[in-house]
C-alpha atoms as a PDB file:
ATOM      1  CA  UNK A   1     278.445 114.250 134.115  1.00  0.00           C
ATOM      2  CA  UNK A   2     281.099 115.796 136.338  1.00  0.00           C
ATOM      3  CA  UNK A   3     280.289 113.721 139.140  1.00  0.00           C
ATOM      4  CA  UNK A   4     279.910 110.411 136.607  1.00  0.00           C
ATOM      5  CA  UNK A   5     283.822 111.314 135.838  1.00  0.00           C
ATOM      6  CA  UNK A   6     284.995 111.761 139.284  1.00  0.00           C
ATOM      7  CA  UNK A   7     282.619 108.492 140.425  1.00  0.00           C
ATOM      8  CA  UNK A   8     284.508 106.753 137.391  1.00  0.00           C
ATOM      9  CA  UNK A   9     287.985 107.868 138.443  1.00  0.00           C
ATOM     10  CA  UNK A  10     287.593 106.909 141.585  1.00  0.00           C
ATOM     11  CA  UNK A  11     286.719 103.848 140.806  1.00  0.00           C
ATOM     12  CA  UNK A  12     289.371 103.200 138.529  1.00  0.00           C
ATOM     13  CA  UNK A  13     291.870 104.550 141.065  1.00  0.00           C
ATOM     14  CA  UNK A  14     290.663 101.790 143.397  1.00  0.00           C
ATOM     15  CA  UNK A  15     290.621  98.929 141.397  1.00  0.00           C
ATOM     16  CA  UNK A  16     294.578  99.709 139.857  1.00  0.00           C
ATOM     17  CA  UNK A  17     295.258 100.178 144.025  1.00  0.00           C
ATOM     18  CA  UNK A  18     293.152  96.900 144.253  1.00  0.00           C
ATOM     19  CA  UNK A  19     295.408  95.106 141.502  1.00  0.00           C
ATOM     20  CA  UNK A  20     298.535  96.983 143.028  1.00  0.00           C
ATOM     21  CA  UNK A  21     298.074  95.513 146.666  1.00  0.00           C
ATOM     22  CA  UNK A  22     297.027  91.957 144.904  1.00  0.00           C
ATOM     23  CA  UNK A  23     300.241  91.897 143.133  1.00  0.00           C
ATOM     24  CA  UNK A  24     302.272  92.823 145.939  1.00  0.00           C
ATOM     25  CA  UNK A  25     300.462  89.932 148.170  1.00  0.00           C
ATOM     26  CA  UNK A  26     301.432  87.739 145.634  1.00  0.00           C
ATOM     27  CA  UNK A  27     305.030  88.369 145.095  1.00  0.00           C
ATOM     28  CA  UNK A  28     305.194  88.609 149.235  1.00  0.00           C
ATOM     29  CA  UNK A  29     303.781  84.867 149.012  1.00  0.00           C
ATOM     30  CA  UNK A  30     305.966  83.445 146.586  1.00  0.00           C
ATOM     31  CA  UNK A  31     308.821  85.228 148.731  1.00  0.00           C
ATOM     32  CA  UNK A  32     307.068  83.205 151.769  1.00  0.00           C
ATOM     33  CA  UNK A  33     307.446  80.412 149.724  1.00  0.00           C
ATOM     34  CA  UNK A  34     311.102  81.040 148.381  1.00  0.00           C
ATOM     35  CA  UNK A  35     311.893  81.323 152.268  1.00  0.00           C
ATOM     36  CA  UNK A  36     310.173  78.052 153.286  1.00  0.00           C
ATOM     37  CA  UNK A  37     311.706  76.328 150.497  1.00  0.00           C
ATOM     38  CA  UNK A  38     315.314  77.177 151.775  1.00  0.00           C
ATOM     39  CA  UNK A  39     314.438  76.828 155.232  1.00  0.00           C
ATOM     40  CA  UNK A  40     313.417  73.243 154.128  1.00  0.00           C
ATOM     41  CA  UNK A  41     316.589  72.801 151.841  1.00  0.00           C
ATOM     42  CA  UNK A  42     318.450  73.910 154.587  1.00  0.00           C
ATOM     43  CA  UNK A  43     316.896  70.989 156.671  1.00  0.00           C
ATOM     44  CA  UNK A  44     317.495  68.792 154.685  1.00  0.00           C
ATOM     45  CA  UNK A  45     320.990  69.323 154.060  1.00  0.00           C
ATOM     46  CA  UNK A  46     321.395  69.627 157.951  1.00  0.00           C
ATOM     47  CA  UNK A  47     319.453  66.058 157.718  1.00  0.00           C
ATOM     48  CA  UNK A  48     321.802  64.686 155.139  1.00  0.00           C
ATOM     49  CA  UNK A  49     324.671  66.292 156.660  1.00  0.00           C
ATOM     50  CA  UNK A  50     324.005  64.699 160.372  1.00  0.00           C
ATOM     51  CA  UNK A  51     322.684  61.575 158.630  1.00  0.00           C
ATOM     52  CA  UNK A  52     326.462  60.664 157.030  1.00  0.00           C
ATOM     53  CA  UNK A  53     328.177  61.935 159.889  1.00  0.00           C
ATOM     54  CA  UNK A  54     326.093  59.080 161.915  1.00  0.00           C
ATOM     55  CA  UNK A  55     326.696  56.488 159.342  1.00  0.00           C
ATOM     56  CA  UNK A  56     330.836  57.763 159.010  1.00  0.00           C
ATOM     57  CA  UNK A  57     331.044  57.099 163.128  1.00  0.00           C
ATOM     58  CA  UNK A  58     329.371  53.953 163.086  1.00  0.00           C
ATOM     59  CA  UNK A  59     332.023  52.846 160.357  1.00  0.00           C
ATOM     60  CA  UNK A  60     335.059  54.224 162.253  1.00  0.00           C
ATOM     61  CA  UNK A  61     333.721  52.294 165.744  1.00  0.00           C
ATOM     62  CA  UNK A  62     332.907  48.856 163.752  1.00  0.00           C
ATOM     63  CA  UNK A  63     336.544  49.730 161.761  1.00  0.00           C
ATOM     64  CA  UNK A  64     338.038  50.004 165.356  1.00  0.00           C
ATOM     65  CA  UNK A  65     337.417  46.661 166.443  1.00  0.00           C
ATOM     66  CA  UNK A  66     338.856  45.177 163.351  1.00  0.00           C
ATOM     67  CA  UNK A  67     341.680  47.227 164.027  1.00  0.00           C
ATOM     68  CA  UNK A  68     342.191  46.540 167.484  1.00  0.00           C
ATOM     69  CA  UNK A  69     341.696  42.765 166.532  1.00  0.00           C
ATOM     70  CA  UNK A  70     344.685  43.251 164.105  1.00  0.00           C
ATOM     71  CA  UNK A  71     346.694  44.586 166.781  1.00  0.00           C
ATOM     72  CA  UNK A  72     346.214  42.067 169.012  1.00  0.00           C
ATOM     73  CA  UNK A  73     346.955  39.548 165.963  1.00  0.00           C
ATOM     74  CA  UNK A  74     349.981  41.399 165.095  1.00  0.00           C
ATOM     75  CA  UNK A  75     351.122  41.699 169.101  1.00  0.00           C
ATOM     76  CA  UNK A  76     350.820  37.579 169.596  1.00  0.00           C
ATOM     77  CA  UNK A  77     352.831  37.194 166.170  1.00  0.00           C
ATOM     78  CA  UNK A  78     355.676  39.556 167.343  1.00  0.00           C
ATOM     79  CA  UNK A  79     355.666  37.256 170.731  1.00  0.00           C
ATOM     80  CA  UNK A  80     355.806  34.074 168.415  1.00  0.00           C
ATOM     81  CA  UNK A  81     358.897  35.462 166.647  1.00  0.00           C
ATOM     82  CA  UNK A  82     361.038  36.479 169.187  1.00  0.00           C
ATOM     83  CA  UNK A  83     360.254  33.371 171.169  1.00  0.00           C
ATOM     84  CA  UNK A  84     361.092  31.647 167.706  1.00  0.00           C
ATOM     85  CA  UNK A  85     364.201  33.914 167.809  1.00  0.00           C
ATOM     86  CA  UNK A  86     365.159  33.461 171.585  1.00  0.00           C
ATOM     87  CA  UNK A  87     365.274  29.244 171.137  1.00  0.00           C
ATOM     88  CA  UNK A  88     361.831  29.041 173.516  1.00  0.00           C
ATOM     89  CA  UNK A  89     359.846  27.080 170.586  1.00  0.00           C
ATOM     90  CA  UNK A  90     361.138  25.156 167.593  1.00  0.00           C
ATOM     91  CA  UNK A  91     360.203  25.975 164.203  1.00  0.00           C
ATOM     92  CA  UNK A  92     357.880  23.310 164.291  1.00  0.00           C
ATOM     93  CA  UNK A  93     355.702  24.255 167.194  1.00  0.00           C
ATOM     94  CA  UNK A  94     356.047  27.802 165.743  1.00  0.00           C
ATOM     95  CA  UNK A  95     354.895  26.909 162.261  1.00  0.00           C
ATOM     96  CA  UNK A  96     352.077  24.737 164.432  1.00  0.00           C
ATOM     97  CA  UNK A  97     350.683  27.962 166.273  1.00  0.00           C
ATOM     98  CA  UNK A  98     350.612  30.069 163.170  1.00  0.00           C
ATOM     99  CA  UNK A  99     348.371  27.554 161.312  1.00  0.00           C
ATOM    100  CA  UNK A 100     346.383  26.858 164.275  1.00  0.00           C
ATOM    101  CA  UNK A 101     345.876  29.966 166.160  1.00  0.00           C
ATOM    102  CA  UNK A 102     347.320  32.635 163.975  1.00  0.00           C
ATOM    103  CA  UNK A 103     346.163  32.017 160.385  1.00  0.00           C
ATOM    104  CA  UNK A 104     342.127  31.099 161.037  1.00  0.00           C
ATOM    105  CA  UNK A 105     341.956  34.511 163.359  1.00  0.00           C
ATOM    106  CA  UNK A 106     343.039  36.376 160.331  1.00  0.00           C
ATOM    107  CA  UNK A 107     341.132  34.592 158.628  1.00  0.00           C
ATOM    108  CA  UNK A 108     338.296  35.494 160.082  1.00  0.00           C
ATOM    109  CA  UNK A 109     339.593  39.157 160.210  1.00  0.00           C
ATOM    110  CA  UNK A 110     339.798  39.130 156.277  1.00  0.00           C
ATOM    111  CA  UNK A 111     335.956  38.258 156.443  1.00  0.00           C
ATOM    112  CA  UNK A 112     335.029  40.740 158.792  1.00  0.00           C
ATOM    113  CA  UNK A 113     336.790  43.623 157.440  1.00  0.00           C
ATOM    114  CA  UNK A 114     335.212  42.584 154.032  1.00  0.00           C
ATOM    115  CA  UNK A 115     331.838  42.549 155.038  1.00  0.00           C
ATOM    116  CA  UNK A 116     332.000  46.096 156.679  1.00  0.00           C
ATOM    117  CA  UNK A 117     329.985  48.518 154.392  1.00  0.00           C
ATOM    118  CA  UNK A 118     332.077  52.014 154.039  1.00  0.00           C
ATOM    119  CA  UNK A 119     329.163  54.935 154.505  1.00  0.00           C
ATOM    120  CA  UNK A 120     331.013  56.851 151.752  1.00  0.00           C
ATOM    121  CA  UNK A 121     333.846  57.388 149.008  1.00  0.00           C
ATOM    122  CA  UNK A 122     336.923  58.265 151.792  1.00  0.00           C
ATOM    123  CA  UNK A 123     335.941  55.252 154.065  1.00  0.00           C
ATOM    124  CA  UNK A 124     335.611  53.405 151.167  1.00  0.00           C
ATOM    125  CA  UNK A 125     339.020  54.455 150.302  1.00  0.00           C
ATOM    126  CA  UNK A 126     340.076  53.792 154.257  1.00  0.00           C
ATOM    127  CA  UNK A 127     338.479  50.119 154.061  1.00  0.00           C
ATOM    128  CA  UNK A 128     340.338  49.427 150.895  1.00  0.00           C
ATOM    129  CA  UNK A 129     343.957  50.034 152.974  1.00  0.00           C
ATOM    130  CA  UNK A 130     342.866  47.730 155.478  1.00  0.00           C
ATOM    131  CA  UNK A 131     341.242  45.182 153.460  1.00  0.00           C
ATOM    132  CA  UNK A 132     345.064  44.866 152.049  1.00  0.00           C
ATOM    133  CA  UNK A 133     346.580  45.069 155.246  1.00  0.00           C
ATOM    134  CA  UNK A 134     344.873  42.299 156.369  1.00  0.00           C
ATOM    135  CA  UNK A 135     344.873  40.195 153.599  1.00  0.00           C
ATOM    136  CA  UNK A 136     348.388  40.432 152.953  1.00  0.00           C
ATOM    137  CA  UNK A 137     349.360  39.788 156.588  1.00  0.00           C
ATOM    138  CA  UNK A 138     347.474  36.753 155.701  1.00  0.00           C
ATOM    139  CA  UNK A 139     349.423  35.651 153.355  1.00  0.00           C
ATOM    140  CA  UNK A 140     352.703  36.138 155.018  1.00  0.00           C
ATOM    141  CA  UNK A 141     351.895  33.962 157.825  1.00  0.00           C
ATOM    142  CA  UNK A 142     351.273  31.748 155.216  1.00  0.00           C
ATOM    143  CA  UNK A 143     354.834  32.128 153.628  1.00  0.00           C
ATOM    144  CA  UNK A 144     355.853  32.048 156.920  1.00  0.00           C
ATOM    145  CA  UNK A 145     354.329  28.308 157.583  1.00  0.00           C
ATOM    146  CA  UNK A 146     355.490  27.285 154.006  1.00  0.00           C
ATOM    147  CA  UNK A 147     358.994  28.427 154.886  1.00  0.00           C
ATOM    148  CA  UNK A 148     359.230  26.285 157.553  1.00  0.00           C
ATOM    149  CA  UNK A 149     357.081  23.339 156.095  1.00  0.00           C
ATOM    150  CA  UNK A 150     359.781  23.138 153.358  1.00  0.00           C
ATOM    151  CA  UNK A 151     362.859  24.458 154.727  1.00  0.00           C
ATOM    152  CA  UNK A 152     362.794  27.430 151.841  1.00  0.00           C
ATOM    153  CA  UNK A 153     364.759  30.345 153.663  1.00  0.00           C
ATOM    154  CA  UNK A 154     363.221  32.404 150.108  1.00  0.00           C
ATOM    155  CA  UNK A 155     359.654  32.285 151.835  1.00  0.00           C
ATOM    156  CA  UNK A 156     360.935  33.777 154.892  1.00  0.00           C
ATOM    157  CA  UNK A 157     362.488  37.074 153.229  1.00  0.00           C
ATOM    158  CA  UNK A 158     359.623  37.089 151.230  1.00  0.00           C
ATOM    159  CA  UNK A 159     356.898  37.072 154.355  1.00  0.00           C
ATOM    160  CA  UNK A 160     359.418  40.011 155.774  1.00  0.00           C
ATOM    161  CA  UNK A 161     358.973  42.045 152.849  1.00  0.00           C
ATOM    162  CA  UNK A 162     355.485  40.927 152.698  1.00  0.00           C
ATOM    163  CA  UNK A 163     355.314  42.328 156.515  1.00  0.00           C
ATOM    164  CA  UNK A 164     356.924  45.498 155.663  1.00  0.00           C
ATOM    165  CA  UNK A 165     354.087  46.022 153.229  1.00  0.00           C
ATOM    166  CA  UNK A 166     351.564  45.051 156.028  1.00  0.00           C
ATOM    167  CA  UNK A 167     353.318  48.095 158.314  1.00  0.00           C
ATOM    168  CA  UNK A 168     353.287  50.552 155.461  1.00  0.00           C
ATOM    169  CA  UNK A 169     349.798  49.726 154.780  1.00  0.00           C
ATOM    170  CA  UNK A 170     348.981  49.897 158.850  1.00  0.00           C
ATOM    171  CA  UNK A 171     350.519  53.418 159.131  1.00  0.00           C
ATOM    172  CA  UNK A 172     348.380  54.758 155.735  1.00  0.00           C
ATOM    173  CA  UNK A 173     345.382  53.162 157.397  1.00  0.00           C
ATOM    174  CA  UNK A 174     346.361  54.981 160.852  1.00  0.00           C
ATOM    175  CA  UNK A 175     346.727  58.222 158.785  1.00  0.00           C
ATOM    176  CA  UNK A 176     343.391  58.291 156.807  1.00  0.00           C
ATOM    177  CA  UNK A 177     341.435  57.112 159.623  1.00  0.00           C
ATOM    178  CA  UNK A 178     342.767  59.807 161.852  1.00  0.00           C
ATOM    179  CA  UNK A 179     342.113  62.821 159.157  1.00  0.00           C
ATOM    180  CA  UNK A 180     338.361  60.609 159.085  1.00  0.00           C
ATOM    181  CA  UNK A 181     337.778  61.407 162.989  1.00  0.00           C
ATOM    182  CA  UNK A 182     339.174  64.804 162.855  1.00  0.00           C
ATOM    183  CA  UNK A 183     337.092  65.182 159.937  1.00  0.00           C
ATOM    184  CA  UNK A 184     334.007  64.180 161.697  1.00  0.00           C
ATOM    185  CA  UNK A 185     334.704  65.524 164.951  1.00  0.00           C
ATOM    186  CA  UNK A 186     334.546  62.185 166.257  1.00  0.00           C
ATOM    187  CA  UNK A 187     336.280  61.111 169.318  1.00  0.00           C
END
């Protein structure tokens, strides 16, 4: 009976080590698993995270062009005026060039700043500033060909302060865009 005992002992002693070692191997697998699911959240965020920063350069380098386009716009109007200013053209062939050249390349500007898609809530924001910009300058050029269409001198201050709202806009935009590429790291 002694050795039934000890046989039975043993036994049980083996089967609680048994359950012991089973338990263990299962908590060690669901802390396999805890690991492998933050490894893969990791990824993923490191997905995400590369994902947007693609999506935020692509916006700044399509934003660019616009921008450099407005630039360019805003360069040939400055020329305009002062040779308005200097007596080289009349206010005729001035008004002329602004609805002919100037006012359908805005135009067009407005359009393509419009249809660019902002990646996320700051370039939306970013867009938004230049969307006015643009769209204003638009309409001072405008004011600008009205003023001299009907002799109002009233149109003209009013494209100026129209303008001034076009360079306060411009130097936001300038702003947020920059804190956007140092943001992103982007050059």
């Amino acid at each position: 009976m002694r050795k039934f005992l000890v046989y039975l002992t043993t036994l049980m002693m083996v089967l609680v080590l048994a359950a012991c070692s089973s338990g263990n191997d299962n908590t060690q697998e669901t802390d396999n698993d805890k690991e492998d699911e933050v490894i893969e959240t990791s990824a993923d965020t490191n997905t995400d995270s590369l994902e947007k920063e693609a999506e935020v350069l692509a916006y700044v380098e399509e934003v660019r062009l616009a921008y450099q386009e407005l630039a360019e716009l805003g360069a040939h109007w400055d020329e305009l005026r002062q040779s308005s200013a200097n007596g080289e053209i009349s206010d005729y062939d001035l008004a002329v060039v602004i609805w002919e050249d100037i006012l359908p390349v805005n135009n067009d500007l407005v359009t393509n700043v419009e249809s660019i898609l902002p990646p996320t809530d700051e370039t939306v924001e970013v867009n938004e500033i230049l969307i006015d910009a643009v769209s204003k300058q638009h309409l001072a050029f405008s004011e600008i060909v009205a003023a001299i269409d009907t002799g109002d001198t009233s149109k003209i201050t009013s494209a100026n302060e129209i303008l001034n709202e076009v360079r306060k806009l411009d130097r936001e935009f300038a702003r947020k865009m920059e804190s956007l590429i140092t943001k992103y790291g982007i050059n």
